[in-house]
C-alpha atoms as a PDB file:
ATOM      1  CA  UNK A   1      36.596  80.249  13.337  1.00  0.00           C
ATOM      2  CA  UNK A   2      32.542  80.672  12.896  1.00  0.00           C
ATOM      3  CA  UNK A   3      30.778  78.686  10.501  1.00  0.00           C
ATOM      4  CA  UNK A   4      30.164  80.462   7.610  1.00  0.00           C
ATOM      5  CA  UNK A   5      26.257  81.069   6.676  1.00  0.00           C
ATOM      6  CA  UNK A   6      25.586  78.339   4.861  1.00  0.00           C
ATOM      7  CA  UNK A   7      21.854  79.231   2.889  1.00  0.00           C
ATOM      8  CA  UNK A   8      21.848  79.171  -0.778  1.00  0.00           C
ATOM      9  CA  UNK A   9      20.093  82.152  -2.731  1.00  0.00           C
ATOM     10  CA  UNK A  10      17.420  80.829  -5.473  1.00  0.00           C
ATOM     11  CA  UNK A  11      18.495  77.028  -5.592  1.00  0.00           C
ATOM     12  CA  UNK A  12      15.339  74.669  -6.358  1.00  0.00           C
ATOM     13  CA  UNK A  13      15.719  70.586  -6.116  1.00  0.00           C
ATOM     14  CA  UNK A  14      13.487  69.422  -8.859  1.00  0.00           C
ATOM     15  CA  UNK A  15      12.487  65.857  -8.410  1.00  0.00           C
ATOM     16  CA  UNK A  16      10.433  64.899 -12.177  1.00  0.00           C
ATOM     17  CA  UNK A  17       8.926  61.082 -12.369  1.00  0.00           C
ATOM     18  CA  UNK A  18      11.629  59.301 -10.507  1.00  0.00           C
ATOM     19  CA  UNK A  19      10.460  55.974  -9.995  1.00  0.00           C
ATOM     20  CA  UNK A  20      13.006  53.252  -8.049  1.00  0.00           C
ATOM     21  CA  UNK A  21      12.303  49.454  -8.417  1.00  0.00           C
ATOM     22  CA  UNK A  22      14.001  46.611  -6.427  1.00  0.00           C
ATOM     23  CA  UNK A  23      13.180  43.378  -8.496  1.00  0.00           C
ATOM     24  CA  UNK A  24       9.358  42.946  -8.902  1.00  0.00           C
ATOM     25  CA  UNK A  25       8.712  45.752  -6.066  1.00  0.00           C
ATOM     26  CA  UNK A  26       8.466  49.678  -7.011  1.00  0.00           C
ATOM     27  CA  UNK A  27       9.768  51.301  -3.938  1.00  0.00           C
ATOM     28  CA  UNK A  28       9.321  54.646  -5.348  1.00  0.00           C
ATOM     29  CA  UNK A  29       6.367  54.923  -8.538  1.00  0.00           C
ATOM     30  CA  UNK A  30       6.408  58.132 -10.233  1.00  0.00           C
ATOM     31  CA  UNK A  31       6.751  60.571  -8.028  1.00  0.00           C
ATOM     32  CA  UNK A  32       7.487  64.491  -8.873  1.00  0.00           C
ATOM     33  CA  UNK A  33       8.485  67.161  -6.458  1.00  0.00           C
ATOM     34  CA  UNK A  34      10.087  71.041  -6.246  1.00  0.00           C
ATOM     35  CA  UNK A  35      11.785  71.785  -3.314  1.00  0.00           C
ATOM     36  CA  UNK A  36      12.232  75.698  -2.467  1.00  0.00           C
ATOM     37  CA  UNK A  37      15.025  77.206  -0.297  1.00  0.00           C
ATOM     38  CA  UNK A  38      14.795  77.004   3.553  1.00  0.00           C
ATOM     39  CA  UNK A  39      12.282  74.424   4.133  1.00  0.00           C
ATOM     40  CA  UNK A  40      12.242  72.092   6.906  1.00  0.00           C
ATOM     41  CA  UNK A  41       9.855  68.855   5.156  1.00  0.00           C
ATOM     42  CA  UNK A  42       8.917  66.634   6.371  1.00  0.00           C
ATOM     43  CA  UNK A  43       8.442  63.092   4.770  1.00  0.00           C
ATOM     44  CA  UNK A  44       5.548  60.825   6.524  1.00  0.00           C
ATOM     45  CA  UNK A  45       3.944  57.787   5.829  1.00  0.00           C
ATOM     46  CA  UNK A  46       4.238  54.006   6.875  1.00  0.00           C
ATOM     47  CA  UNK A  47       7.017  51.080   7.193  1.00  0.00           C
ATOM     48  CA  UNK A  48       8.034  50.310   3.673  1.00  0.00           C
ATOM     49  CA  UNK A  49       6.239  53.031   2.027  1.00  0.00           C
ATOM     50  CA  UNK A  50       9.740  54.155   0.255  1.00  0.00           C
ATOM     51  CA  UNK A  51      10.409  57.471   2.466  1.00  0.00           C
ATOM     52  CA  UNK A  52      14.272  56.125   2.892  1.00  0.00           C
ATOM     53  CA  UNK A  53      14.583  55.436  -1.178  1.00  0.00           C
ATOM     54  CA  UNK A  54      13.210  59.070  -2.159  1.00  0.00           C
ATOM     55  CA  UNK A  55      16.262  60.319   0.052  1.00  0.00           C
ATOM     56  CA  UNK A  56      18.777  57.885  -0.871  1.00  0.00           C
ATOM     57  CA  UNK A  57      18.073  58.688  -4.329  1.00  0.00           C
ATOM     58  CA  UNK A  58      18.504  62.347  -4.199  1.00  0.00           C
ATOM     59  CA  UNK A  59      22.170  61.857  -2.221  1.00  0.00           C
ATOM     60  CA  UNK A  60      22.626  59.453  -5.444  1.00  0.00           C
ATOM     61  CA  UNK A  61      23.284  56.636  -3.015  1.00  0.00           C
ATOM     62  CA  UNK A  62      21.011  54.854  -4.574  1.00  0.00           C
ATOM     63  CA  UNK A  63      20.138  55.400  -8.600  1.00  0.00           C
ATOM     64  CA  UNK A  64      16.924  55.920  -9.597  1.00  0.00           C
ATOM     65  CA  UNK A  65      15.147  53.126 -12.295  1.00  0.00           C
ATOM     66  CA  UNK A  66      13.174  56.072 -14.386  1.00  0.00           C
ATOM     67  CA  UNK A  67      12.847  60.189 -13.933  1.00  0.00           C
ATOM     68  CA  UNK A  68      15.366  63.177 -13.146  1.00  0.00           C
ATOM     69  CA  UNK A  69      16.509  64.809  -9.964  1.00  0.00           C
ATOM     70  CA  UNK A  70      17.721  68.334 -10.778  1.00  0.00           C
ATOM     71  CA  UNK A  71      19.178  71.223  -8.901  1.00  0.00           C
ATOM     72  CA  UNK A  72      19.507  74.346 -10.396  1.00  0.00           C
ATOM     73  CA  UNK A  73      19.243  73.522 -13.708  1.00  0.00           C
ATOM     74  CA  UNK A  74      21.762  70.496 -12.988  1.00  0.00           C
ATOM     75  CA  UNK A  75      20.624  66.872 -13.726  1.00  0.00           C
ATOM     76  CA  UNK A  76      21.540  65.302 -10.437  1.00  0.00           C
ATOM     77  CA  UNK A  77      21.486  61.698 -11.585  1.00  0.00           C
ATOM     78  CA  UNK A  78      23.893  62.608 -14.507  1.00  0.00           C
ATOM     79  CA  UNK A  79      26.437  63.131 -12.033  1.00  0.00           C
ATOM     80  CA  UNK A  80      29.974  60.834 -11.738  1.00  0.00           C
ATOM     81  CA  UNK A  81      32.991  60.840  -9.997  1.00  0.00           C
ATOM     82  CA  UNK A  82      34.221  64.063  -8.735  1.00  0.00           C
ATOM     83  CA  UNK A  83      30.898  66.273  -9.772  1.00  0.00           C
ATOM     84  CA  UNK A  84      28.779  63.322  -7.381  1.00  0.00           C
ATOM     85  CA  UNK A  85      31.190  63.689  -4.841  1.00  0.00           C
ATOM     86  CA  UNK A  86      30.510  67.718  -4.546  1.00  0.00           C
ATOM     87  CA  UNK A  87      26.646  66.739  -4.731  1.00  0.00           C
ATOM     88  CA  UNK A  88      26.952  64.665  -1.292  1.00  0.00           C
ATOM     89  CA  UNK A  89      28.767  67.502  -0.136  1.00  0.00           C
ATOM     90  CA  UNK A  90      25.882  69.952  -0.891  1.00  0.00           C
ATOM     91  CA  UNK A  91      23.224  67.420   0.098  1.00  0.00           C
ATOM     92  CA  UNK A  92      24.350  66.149   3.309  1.00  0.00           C
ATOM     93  CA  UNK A  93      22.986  62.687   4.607  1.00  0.00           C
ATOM     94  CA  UNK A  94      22.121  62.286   8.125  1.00  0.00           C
ATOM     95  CA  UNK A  95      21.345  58.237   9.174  1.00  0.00           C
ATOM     96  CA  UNK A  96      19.199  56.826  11.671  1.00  0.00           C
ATOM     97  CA  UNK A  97      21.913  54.594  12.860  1.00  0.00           C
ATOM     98  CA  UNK A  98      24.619  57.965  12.884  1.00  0.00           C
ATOM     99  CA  UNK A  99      26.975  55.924  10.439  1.00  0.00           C
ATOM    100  CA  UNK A 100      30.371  57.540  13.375  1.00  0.00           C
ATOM    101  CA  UNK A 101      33.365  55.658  13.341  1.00  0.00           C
ATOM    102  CA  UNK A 102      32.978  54.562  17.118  1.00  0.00           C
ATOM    103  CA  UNK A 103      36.716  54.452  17.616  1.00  0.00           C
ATOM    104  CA  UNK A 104      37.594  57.522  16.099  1.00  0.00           C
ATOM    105  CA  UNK A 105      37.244  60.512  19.035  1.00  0.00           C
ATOM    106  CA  UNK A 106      34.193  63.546  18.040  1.00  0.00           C
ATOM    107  CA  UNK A 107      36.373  66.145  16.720  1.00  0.00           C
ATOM    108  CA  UNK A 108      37.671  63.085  14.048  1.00  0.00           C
ATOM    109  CA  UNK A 109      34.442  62.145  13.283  1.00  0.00           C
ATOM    110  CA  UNK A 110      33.383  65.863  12.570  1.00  0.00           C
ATOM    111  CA  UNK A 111      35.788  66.705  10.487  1.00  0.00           C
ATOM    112  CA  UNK A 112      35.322  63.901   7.829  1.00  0.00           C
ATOM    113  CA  UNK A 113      32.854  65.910   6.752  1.00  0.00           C
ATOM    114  CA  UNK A 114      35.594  68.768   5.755  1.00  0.00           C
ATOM    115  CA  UNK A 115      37.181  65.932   3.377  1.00  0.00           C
ATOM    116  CA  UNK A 116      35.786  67.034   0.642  1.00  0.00           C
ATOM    117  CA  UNK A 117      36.844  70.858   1.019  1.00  0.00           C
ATOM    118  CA  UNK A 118      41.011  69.458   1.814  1.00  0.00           C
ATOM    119  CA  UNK A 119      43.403  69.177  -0.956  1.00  0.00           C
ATOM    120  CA  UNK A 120      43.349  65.012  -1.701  1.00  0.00           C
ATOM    121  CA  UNK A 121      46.906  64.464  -0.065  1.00  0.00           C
ATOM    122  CA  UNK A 122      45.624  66.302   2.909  1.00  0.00           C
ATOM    123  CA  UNK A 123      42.085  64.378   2.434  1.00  0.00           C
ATOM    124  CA  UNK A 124      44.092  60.982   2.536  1.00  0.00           C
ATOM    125  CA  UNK A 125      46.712  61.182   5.504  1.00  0.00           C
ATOM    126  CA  UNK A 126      43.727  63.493   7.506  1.00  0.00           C
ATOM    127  CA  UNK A 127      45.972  66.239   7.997  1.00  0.00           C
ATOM    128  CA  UNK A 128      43.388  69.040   9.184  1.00  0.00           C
ATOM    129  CA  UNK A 129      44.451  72.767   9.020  1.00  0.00           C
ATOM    130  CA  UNK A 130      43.867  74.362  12.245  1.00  0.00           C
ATOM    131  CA  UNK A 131      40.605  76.095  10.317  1.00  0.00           C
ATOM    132  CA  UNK A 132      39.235  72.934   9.464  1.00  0.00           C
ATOM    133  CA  UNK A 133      39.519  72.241  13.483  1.00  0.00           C
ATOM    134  CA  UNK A 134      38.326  75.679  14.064  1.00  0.00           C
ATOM    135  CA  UNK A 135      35.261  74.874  12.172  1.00  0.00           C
ATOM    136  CA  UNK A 136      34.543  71.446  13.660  1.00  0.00           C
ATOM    137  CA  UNK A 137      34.936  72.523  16.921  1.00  0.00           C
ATOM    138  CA  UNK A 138      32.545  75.131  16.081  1.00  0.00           C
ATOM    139  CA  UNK A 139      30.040  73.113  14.647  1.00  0.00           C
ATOM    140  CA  UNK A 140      30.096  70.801  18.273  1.00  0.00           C
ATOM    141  CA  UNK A 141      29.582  74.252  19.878  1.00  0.00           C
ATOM    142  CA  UNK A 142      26.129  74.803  17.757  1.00  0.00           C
ATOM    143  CA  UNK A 143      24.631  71.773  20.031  1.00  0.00           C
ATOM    144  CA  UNK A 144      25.940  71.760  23.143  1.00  0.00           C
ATOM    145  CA  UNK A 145      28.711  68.993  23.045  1.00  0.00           C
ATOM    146  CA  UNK A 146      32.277  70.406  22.315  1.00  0.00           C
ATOM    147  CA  UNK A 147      33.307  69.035  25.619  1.00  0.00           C
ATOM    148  CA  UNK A 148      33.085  65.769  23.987  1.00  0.00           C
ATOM    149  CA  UNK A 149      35.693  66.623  21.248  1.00  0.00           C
ATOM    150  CA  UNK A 150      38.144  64.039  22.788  1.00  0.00           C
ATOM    151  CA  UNK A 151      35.824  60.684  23.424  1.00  0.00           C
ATOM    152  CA  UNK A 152      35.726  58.357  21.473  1.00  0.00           C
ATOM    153  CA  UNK A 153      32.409  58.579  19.605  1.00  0.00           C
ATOM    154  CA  UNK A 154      31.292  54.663  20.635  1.00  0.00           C
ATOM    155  CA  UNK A 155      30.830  56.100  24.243  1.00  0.00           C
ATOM    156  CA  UNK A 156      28.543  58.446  23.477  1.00  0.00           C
ATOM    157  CA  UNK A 157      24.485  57.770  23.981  1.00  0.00           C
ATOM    158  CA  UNK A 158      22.740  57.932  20.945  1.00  0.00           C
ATOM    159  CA  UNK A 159      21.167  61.726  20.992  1.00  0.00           C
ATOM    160  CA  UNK A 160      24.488  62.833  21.808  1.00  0.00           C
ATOM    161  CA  UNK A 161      25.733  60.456  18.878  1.00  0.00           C
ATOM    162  CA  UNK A 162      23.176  61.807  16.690  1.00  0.00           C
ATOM    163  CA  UNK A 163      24.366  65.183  17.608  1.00  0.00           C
ATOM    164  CA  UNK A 164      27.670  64.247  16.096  1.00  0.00           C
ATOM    165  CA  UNK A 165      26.450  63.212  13.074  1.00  0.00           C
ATOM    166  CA  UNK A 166      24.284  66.476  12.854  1.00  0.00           C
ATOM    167  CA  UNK A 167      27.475  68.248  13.290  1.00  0.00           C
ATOM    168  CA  UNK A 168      29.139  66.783  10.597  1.00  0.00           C
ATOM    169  CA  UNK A 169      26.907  67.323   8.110  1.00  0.00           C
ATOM    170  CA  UNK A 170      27.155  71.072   8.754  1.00  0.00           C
ATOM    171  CA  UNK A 171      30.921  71.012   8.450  1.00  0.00           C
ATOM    172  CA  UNK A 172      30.216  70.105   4.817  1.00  0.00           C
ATOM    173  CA  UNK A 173      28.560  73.497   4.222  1.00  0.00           C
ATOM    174  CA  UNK A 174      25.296  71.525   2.848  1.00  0.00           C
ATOM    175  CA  UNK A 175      22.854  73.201   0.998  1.00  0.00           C
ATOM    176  CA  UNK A 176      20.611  70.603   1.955  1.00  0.00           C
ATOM    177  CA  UNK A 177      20.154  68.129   4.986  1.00  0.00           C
ATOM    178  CA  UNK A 178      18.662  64.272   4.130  1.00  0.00           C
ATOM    179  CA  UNK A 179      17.791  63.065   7.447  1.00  0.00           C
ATOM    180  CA  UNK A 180      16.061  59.723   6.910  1.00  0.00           C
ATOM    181  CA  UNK A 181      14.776  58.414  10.540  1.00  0.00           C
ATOM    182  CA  UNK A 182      16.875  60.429  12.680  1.00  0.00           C
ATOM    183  CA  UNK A 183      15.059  59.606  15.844  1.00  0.00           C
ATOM    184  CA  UNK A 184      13.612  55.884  15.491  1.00  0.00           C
ATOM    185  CA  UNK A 185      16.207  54.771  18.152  1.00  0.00           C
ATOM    186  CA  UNK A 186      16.424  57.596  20.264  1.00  0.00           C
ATOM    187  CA  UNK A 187      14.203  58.102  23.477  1.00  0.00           C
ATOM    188  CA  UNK A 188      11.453  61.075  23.464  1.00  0.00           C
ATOM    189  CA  UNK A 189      14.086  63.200  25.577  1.00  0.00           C
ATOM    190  CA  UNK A 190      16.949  62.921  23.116  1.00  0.00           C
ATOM    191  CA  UNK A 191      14.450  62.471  19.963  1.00  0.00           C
ATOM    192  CA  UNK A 192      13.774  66.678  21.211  1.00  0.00           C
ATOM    193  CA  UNK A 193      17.327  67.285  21.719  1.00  0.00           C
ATOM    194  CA  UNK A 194      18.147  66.153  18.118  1.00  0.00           C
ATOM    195  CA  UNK A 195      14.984  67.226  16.266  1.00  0.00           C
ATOM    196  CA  UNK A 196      15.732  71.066  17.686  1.00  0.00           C
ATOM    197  CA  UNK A 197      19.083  70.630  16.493  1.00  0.00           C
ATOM    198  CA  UNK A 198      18.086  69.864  12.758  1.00  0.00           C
ATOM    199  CA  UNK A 199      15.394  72.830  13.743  1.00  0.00           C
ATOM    200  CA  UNK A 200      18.509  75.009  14.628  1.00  0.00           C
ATOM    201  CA  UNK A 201      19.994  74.307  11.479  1.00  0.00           C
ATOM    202  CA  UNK A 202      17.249  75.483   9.338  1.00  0.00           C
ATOM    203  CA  UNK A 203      16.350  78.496  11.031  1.00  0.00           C
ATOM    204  CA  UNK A 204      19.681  79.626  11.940  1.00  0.00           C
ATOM    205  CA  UNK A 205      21.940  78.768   8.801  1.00  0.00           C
ATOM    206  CA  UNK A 206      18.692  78.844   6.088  1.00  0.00           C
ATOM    207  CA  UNK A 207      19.646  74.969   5.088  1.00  0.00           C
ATOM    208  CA  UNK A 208      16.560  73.300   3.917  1.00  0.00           C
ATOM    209  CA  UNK A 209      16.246  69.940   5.973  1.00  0.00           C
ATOM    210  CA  UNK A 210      14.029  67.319   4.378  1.00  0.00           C
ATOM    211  CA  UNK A 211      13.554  64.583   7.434  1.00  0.00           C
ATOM    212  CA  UNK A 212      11.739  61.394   6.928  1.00  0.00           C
ATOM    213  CA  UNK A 213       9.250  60.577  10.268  1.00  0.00           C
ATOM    214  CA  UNK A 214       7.513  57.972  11.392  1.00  0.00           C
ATOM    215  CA  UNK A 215       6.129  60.204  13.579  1.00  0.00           C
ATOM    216  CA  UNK A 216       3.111  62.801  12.744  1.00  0.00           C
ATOM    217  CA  UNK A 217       3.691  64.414  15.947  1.00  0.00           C
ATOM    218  CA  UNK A 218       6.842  64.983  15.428  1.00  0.00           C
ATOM    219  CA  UNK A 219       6.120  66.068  11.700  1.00  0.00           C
ATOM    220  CA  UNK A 220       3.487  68.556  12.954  1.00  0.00           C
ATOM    221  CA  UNK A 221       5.603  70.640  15.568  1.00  0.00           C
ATOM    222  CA  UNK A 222       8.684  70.576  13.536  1.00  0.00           C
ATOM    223  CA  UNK A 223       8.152  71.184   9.836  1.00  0.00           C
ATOM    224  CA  UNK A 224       6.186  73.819   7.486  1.00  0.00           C
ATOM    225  CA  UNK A 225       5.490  71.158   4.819  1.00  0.00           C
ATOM    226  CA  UNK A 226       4.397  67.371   4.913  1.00  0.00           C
ATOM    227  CA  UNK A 227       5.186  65.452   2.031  1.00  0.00           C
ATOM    228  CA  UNK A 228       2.654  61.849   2.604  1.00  0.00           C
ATOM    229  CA  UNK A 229       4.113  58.849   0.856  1.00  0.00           C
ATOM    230  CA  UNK A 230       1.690  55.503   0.643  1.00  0.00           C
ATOM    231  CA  UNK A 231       3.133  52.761  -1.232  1.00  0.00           C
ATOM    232  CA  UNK A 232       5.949  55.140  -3.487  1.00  0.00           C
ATOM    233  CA  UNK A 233       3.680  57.760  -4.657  1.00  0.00           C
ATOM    234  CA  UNK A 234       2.960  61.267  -2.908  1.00  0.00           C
ATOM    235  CA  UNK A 235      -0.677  60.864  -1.676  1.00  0.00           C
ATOM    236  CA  UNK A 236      -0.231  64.470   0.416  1.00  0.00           C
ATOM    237  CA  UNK A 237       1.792  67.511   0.058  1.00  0.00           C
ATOM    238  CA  UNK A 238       0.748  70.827   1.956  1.00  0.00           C
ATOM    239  CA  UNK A 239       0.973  72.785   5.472  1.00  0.00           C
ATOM    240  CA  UNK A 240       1.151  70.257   8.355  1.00  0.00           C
ATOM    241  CA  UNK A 241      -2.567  72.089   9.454  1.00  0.00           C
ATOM    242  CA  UNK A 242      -4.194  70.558   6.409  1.00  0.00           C
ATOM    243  CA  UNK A 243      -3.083  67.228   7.108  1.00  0.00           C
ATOM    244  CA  UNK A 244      -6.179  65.794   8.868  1.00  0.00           C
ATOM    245  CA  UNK A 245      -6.685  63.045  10.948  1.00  0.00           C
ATOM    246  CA  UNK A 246      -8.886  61.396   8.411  1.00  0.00           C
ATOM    247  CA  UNK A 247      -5.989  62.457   5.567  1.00  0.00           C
ATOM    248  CA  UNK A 248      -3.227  60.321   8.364  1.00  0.00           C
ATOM    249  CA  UNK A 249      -5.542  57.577   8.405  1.00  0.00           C
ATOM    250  CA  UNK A 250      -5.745  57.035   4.454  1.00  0.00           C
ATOM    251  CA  UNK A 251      -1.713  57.284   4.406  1.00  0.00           C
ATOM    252  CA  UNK A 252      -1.126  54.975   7.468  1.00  0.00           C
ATOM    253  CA  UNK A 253      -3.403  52.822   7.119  1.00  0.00           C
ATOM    254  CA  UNK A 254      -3.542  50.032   9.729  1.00  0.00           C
ATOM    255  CA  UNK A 255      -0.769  51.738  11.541  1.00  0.00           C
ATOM    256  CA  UNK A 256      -3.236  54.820  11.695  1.00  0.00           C
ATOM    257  CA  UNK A 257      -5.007  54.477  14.993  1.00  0.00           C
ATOM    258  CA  UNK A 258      -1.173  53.589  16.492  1.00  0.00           C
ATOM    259  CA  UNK A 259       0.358  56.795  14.601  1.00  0.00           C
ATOM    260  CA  UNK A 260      -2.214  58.899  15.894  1.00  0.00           C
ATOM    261  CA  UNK A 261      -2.621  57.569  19.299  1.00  0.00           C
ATOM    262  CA  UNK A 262       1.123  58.567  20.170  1.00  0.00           C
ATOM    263  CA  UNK A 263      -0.003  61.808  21.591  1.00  0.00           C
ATOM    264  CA  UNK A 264       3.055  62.521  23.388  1.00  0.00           C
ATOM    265  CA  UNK A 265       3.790  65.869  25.129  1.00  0.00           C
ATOM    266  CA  UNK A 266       5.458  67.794  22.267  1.00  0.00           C
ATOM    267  CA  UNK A 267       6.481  71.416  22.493  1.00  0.00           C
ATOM    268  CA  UNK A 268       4.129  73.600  20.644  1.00  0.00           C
ATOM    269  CA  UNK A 269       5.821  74.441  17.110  1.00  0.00           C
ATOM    270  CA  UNK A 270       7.018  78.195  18.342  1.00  0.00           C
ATOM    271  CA  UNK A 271       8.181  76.672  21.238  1.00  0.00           C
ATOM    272  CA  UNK A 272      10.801  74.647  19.502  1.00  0.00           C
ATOM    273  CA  UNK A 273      11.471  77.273  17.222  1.00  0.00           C
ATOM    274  CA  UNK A 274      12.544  79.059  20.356  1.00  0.00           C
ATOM    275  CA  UNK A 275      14.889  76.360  22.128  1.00  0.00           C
ATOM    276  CA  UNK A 276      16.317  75.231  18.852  1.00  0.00           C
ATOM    277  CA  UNK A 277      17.662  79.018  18.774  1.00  0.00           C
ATOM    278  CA  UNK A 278      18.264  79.417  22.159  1.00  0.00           C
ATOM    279  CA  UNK A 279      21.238  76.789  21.602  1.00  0.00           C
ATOM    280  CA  UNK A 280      25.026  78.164  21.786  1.00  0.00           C
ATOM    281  CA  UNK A 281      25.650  80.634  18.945  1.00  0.00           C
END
């Protein structure tokens, strides 16, 4: 059973003066966005500069203090019960720590993200059709690791963990991806493997994928907007060419020279295109 495509005609995420505070800190002040179809953004800036609270607040996992978050003309943070629980369907969360249930085996672990698309008796006792295998099975195919169907998730490394968790999220037939850090813990070799798999998904399915990165290497090859966030607010928003070294040192700032120094061999941005596709179809 193939996936199906999974792109969305039209849709547009409109973030409007969402502001998130924690106690006496703002994590998030006042920030506005609109978010076509098919994207892959990138979110940059420091430690602590709220990139993780913009994304938890659009999967509503965490609510915002002020502002909106609407998509298609529906007012995201209006949403309860079983309307919020199809709008983590549609906007898929992917964690830095891969949030798998380590001893649960892949395929398991996979289809939890069908639970929402299962009648609830079926949803509760996890009795999967053979489709809903069919489709996870698939989904392990798209990166390379449906021989791993029957470990147990804890014995996995981390890319191939993180792989899982990418898998997942497709299952849910997302119209958006929320990967916030996807890579911090992975080494440059699997950090590759992973980021062309959220490349794969973009390209290949039209899902718009909006990634938090520490990295700006990693936010240059890999995505065809940069949204810069210093201290909550949007300080940058354009093509990853106009973001300038002197623009990376204003958003870093003392972690500038460090961000910037990390020069490491990255494919060119066509390059990646081309591997992320070159996966199994």
């Amino acid at each position: 059973m193939a996936i199906r495509h999974l792109a969305a005609e039209g849709f547009l995420l409109s973030i409007r003066d969402i502001s998130r505070q924690f106690a006496t800190k703002t994590a998030v002040d006042n920030v506005s966005l609109e978010i076509e179809p098919g994207g892959f953004i990138g979110v940059i800036g420091r430690s602590g500069a709220g990139k993780s609270t913009l994304l938890r607040m659009i999967n509503r996992l965490v609510d915002p203090t002020s502002g909106r978050i609407v998509f298609n003309g529906v007012d995201v943070t209006g949403l309860r019960g079983r309307d919020l629980r199809r709008w983590r369907q549609s906007a898929a969360m992917i964690f830095q720590q891969f949030n798998l249930s380590g001893r649960l085996d892949v395929l398991t672990n996979v289809l939890m993200g069908r639970l929402n698309h299962v009648p609830a008796p079926r949803a509760v006792l996890k009795l999967w059709s053979d489709e809903d295998k069919a489709i996870a099975l698939s989904a392990l195919e798209q990166f390379d690791i449906a021989g791993l169907a029957a470990q147990r998730a804890e014995s996995l490394s981390g890319g191939q963990q993180q792989r899982v968790a990418i898998a997942r999220a497709l299952v849910q037939e997302p119209q958006i991806v929320l990967a916030d850090e996807p890579v911090a813990s992975l080494d440059p070799r699997n950090t590759k493997v992973v980021m062309d798999a959220l490349l794969r998904i973009n390209k290949h399915y039209g899902i718009t994928v909006i990634c938090n990165l520490h990295s700006l290497d990693l936010a240059r090859t890999y995505c065809d907007r940069l949204i810069g966030i210093a201290s909550g607010r949007v300080v940058f928003d354009g093509a990853p060419d106009a973001l300038t070294d002197d623009v990376a040192r204003d958003l870093y700032g003392l972690e500038a020279e460090d961000v910037l120094g990390k020069a490491a061999a990255m494919p060119h941005p066509q390059a990646a295109m081309a591997n992320a596709l070159s996966m199994p179809a």
